[in-house]
Protein backbone atom coordinates (compact mmCIF):
# COMPACT_ATOMS: atom_id res chain seq x y z
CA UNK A 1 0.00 0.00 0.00
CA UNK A 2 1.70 3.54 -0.65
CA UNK A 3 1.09 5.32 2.26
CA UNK A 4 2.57 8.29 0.42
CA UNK A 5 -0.63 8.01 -1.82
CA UNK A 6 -2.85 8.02 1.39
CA UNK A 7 -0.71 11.16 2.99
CA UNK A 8 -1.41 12.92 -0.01
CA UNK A 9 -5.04 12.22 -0.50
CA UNK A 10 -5.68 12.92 3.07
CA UNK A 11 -3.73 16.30 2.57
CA UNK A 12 -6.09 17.71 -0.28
CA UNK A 13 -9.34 16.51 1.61
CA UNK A 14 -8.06 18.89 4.97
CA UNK A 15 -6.68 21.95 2.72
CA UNK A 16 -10.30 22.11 1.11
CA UNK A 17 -12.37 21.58 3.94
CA UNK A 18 -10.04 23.98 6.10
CA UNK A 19 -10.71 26.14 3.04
CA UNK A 20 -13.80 26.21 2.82
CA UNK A 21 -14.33 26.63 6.67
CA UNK A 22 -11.89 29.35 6.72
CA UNK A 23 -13.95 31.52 4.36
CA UNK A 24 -17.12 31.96 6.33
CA UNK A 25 -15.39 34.43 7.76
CA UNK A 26 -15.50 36.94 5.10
CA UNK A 27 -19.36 36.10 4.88
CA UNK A 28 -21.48 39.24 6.06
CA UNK A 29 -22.36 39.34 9.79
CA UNK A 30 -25.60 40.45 9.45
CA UNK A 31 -27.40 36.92 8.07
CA UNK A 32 -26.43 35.25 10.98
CA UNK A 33 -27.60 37.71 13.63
CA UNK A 34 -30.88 37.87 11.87
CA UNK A 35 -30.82 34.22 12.48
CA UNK A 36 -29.71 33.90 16.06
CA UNK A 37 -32.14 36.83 17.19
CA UNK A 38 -34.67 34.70 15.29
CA UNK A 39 -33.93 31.47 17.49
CA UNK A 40 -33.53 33.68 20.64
CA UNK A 41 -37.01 35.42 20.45
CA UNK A 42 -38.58 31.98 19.02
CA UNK A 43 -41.50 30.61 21.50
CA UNK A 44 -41.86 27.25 20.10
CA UNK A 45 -38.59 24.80 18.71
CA UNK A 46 -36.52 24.60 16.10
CA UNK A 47 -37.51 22.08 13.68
CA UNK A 48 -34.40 21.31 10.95
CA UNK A 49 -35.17 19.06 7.95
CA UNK A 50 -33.44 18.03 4.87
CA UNK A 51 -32.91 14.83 2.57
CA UNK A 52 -30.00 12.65 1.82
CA UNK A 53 -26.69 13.91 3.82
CA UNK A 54 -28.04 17.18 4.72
CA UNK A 55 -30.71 15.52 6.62
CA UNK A 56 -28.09 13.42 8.60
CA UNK A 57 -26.16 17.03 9.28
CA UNK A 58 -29.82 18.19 10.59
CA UNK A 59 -29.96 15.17 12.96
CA UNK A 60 -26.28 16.05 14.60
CA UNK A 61 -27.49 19.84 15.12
CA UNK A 62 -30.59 18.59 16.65
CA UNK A 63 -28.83 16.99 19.20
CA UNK A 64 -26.37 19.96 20.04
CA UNK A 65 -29.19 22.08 20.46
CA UNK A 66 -31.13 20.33 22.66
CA UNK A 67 -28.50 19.52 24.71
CA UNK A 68 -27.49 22.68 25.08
CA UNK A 69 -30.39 24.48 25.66
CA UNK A 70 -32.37 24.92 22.65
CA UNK A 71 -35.58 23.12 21.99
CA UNK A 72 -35.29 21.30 18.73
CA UNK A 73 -36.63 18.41 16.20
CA UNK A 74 -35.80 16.96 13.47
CA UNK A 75 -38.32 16.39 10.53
CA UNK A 76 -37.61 14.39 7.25
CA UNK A 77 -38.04 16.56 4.36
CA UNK A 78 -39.89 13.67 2.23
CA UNK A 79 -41.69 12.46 5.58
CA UNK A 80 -43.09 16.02 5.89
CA UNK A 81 -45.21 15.71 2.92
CA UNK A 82 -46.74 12.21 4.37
CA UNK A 83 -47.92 13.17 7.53
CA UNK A 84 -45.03 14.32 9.80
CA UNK A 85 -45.72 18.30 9.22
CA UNK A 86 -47.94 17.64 12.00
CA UNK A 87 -45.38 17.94 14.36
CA UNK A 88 -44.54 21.30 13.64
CA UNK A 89 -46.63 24.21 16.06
CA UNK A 90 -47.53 27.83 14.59
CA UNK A 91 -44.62 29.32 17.39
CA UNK A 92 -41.69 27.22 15.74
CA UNK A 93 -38.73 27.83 13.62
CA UNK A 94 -37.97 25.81 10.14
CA UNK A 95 -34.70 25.51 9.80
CA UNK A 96 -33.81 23.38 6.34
CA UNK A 97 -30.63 22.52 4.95
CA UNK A 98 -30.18 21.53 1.65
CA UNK A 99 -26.75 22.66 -1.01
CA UNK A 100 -28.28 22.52 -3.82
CA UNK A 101 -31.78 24.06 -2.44
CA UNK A 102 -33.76 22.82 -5.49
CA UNK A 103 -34.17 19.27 -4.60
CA UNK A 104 -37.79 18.28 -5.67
CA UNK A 105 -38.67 17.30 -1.47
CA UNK A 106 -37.29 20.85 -0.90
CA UNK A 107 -39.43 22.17 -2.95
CA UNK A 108 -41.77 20.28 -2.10
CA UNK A 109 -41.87 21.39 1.77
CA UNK A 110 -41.68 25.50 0.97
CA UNK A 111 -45.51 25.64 0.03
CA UNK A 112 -46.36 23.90 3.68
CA UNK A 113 -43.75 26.29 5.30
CA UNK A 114 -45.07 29.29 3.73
CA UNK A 115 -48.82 28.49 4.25
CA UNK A 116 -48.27 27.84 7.94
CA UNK A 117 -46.58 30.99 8.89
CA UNK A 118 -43.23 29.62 10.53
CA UNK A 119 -40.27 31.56 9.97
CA UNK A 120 -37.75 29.55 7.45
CA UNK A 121 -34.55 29.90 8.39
CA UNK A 122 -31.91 27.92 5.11
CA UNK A 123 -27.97 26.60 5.40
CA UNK A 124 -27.86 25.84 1.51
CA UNK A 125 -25.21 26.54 -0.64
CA UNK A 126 -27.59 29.02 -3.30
CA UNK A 127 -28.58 31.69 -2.24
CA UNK A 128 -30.48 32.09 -5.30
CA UNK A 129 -32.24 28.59 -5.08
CA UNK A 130 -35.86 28.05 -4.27
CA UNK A 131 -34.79 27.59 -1.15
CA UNK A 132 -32.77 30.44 -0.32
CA UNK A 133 -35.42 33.03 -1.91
CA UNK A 134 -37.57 31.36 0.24
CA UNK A 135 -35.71 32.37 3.35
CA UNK A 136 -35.07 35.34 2.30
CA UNK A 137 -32.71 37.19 4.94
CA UNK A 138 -32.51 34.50 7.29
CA UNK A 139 -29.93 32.61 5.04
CA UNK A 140 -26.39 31.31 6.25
CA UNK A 141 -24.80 29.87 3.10
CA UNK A 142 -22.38 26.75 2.91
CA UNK A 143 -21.46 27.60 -0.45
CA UNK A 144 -18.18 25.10 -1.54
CA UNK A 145 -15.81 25.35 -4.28
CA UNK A 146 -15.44 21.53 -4.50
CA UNK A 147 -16.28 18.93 -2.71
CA UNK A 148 -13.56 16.75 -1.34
CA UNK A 149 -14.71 13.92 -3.08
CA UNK A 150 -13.00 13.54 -6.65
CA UNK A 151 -15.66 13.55 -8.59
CA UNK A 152 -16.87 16.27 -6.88
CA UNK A 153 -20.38 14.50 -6.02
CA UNK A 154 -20.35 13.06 -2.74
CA UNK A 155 -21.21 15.30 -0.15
CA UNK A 156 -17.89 16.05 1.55
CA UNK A 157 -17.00 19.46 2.15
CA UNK A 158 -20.29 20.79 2.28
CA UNK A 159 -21.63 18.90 5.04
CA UNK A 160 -18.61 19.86 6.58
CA UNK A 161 -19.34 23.82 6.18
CA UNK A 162 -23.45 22.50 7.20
CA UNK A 163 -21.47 21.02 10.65
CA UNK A 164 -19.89 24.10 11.39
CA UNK A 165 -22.82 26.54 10.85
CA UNK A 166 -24.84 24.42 13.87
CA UNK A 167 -22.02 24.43 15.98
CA UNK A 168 -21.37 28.38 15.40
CA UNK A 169 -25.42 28.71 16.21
CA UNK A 170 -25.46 26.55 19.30
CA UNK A 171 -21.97 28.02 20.49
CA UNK A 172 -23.66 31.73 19.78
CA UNK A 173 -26.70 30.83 21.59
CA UNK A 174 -24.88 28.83 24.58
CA UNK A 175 -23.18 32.41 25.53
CA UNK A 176 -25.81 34.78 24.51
CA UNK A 177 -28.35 32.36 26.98
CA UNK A 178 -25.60 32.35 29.88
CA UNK A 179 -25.96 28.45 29.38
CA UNK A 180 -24.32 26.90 32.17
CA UNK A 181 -22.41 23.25 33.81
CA UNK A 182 -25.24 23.32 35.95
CA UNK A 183 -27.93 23.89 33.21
CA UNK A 184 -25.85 21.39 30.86
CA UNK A 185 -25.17 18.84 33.66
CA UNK A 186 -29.14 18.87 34.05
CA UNK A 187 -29.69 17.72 30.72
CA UNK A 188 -27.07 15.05 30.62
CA UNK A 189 -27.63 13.29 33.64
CA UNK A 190 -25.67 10.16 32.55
CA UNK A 191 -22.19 8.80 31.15
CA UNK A 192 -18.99 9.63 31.81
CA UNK A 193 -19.97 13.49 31.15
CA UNK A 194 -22.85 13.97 33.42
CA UNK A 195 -21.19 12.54 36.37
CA UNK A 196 -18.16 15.14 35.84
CA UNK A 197 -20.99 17.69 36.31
CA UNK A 198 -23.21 16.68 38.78
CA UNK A 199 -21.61 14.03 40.95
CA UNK A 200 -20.23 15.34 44.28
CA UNK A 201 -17.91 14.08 46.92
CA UNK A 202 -21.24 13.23 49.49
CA UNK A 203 -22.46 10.92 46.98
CA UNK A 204 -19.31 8.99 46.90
CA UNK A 205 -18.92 9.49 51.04
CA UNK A 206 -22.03 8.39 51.87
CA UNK A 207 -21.67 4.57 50.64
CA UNK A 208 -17.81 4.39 52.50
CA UNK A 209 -16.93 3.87 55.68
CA UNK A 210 -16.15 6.53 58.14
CA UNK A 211 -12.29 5.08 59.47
CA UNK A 212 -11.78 7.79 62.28
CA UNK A 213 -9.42 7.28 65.50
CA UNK A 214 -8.29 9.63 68.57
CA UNK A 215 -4.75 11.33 68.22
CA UNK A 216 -3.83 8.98 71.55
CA UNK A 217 -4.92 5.57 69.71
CA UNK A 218 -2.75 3.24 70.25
CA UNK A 219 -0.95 1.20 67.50
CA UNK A 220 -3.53 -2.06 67.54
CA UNK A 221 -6.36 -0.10 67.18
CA UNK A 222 -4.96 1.82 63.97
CA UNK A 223 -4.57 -1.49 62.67
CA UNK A 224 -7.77 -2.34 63.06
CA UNK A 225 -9.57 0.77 62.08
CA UNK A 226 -7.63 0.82 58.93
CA UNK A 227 -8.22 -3.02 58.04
CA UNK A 228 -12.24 -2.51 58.81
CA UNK A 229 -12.84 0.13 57.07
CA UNK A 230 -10.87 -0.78 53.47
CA UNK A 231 -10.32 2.36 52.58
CA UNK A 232 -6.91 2.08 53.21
CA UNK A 233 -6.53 5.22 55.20
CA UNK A 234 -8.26 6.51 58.55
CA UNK A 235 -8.18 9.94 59.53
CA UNK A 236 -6.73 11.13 63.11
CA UNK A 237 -9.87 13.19 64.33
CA UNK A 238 -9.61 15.44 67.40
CA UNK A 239 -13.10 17.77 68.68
CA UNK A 240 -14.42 16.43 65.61
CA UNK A 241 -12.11 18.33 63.23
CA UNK A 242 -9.15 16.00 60.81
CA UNK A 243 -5.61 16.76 62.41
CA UNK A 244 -4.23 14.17 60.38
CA UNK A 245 -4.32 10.83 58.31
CA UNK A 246 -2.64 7.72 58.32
CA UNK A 247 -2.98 5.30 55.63
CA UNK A 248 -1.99 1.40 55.29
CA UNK A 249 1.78 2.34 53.53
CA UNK A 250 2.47 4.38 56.48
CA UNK A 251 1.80 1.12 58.78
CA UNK A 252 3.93 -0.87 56.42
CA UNK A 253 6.78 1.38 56.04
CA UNK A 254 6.72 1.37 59.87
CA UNK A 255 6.82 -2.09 60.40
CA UNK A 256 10.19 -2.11 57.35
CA UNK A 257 11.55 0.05 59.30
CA UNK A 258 11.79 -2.43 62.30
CA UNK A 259 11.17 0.25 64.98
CA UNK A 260 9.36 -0.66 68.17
CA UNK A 261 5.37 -0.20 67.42
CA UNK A 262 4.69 -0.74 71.04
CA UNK A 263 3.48 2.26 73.15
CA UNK A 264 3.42 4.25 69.73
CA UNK A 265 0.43 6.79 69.20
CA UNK A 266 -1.42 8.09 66.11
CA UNK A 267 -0.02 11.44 66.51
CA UNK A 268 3.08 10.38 66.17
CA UNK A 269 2.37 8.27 62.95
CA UNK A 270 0.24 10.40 61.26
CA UNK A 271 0.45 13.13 58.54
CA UNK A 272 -0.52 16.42 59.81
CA UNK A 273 -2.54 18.65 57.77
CA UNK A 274 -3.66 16.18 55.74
CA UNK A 275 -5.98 17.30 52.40
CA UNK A 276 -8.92 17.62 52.30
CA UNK A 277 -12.29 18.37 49.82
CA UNK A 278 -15.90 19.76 51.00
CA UNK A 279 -18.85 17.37 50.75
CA UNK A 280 -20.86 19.34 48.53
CA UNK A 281 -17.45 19.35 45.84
CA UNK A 282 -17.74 18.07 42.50
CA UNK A 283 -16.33 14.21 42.33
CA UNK A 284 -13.72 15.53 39.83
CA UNK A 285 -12.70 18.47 41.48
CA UNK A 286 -11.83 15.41 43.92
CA UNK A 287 -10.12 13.77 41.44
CA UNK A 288 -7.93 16.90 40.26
CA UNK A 289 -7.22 17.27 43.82
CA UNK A 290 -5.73 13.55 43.66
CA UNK A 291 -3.43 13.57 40.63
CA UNK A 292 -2.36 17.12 41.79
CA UNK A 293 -0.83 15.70 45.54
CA UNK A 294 -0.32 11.84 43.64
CA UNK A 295 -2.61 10.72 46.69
CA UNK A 296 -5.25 7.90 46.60
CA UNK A 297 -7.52 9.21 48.77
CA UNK A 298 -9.08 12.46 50.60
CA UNK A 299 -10.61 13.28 53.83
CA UNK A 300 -13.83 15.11 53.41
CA UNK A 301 -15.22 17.86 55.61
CA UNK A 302 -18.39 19.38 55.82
CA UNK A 303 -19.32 23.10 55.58
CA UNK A 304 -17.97 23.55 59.23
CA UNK A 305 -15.08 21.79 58.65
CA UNK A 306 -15.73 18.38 60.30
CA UNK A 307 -14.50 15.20 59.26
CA UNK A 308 -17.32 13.37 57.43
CA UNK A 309 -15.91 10.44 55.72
CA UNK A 310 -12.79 9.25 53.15
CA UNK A 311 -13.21 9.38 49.37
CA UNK A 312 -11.16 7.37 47.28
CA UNK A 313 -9.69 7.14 43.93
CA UNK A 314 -11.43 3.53 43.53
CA UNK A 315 -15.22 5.40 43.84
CA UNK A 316 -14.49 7.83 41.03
CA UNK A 317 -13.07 4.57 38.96
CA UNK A 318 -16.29 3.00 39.61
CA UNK A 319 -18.41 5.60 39.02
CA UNK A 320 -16.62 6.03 35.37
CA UNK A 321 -15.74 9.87 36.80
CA UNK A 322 -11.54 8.72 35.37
């Protein structure tokens, strides 16, 4: 295989896309505000159709939208015909992409548009197409020199300047909304990305053991307190307040070191000042605090600074938080 071939190929695909990106900048400013303050004063959703590729494209914006904050749904341009207009409310926004804007579904869907009063907002590549006269002043062209393909056919670069437009729009609108973590962690309660912004350190705290001893405890009972509570630490708690930790590597470095254990106290043993996070932290602020220190574990504290538990780097690996 001549991976020289492949560099190359792969080389003229990036310069024209990155082309072709690069030169929505000189576009005018003023289609594009006309088509956020559209979105921003709409009282219904955005409903994006297309056919073919653009109606995949449509489908990906969708889901940015709605996940950050704007109401949207997606509606097959040749579905809209049979039945699936319904879906679309006098207080919405049509949004339809198409390059060519002439497609015969297109076409087809401007009449409905029209008759039912929605505003029609067009990413198409004409300006001068059915569909972009349609729209009027609420178009955001993805006009293309080529498309990366060689025949210049498949839909390549286009879709690629279609891409960009939604994430400019739901980027725009994510600011200009004061869109939050906390507004986006609501909306993506699960995976690996909701947890980062909702999970806190009391949800991981409150399933763990609470391995606390006196700063007089005596050697035994360290062992013991460490060994039932598996977390592999216990902190050294005096008037209710962490003075220190000791974890199981300080017990075996003790006993490698041969010294004398008997008549030894935790307060003697222990790291003083030892770090700690607030309960109502985020579970990877936790973590930062971890990798910053290289330390398996922290004591948390609640709001008055009391010792309230041990969170450790083997809760955020099961929680998927890593």
């Amino acid at each position: 295989m001549d991976s020289s071939l492949i560099k190359k190929i792969s080389q003229r695909v990036l310069d024209l896309e990155a082309k072709a990106i690069e030169s929505l900048k000189a576009l005018p400013e003023q289609p594009l505000v006309r088509v956020v303050e559209a979105i921003l004063v709409c009282k219904g959703r955005v409903v994006l159709s297309g056919i073919g590729k653009s109606a995949l494209v449509a489908q990906k914006i969708v889901a940015t939208l709605n996940s950050t904050g704007t109401p949207a749904l997606f509606m097959h341009a040749a579905d809209a015909v049979h039945g699936d207009w319904g879906m679309v409310q006098l207080e919405d926004l049509v949004m339809v992409l198409s390059q060519s804007g002439n497609s015969p579904e297109i076409r087809a869907l401007l009449p409905m548009i029209r008759q039912g009063g929605q505003r029609l907002v067009a990413i198409t590549g004409d300006a001068e197409s059915a569909l972009g006269l349609a729209a009027g002043e609420y178009v955001l062209l993805s006009h293309v020199e080529a498309e990366a393909c060689p025949h210049n056919l498949a839909p390549t670069t286009s879709t690629t300047v279609q891409i960009v437009w939604g994430d400019i729009l739901a980027v725009v609108l994510i600011e200009l909304r004061r869109f939050s973590k906390g507004d986006f962690a609501r909306v993506h309660p699960g995976g690996v990305l909701g947890k980062q912004l909702y999970l806190r350190v009391e949800d991981l705290v409150s399933r763990n053991a609470r391995p606390a001893v006196d700063p007089q405890a005596g050697f035994k009972a360290l062992v013991t307190e460490i060994s039932s509570g598996r977390m592999g630490a216990t902190a050294v708690v005096d008037a209710g307040r962490p003075v220190g930790v000791i974890t199981d590597g300080d017990l075996r470095r003790l006993l490698e070191s041969g010294k004398e254990t008997k008549g030894l106290v935790a307060e003697e043993l222990m790291s003083p000042s030892p770090r700690t996070v607030t309960m109502d932290s985020l579970a990877v602020e936790a973590l930062a605090l971890m990798r910053a220190h290289q330390i398996t574990q922290l004591l948390a504290v609640d709001e008055q600074g009391h010792y309230a538990g041990v969170v450790h780097l083997h809760d955020l690996l099961r929680e998927g938080v890593v």
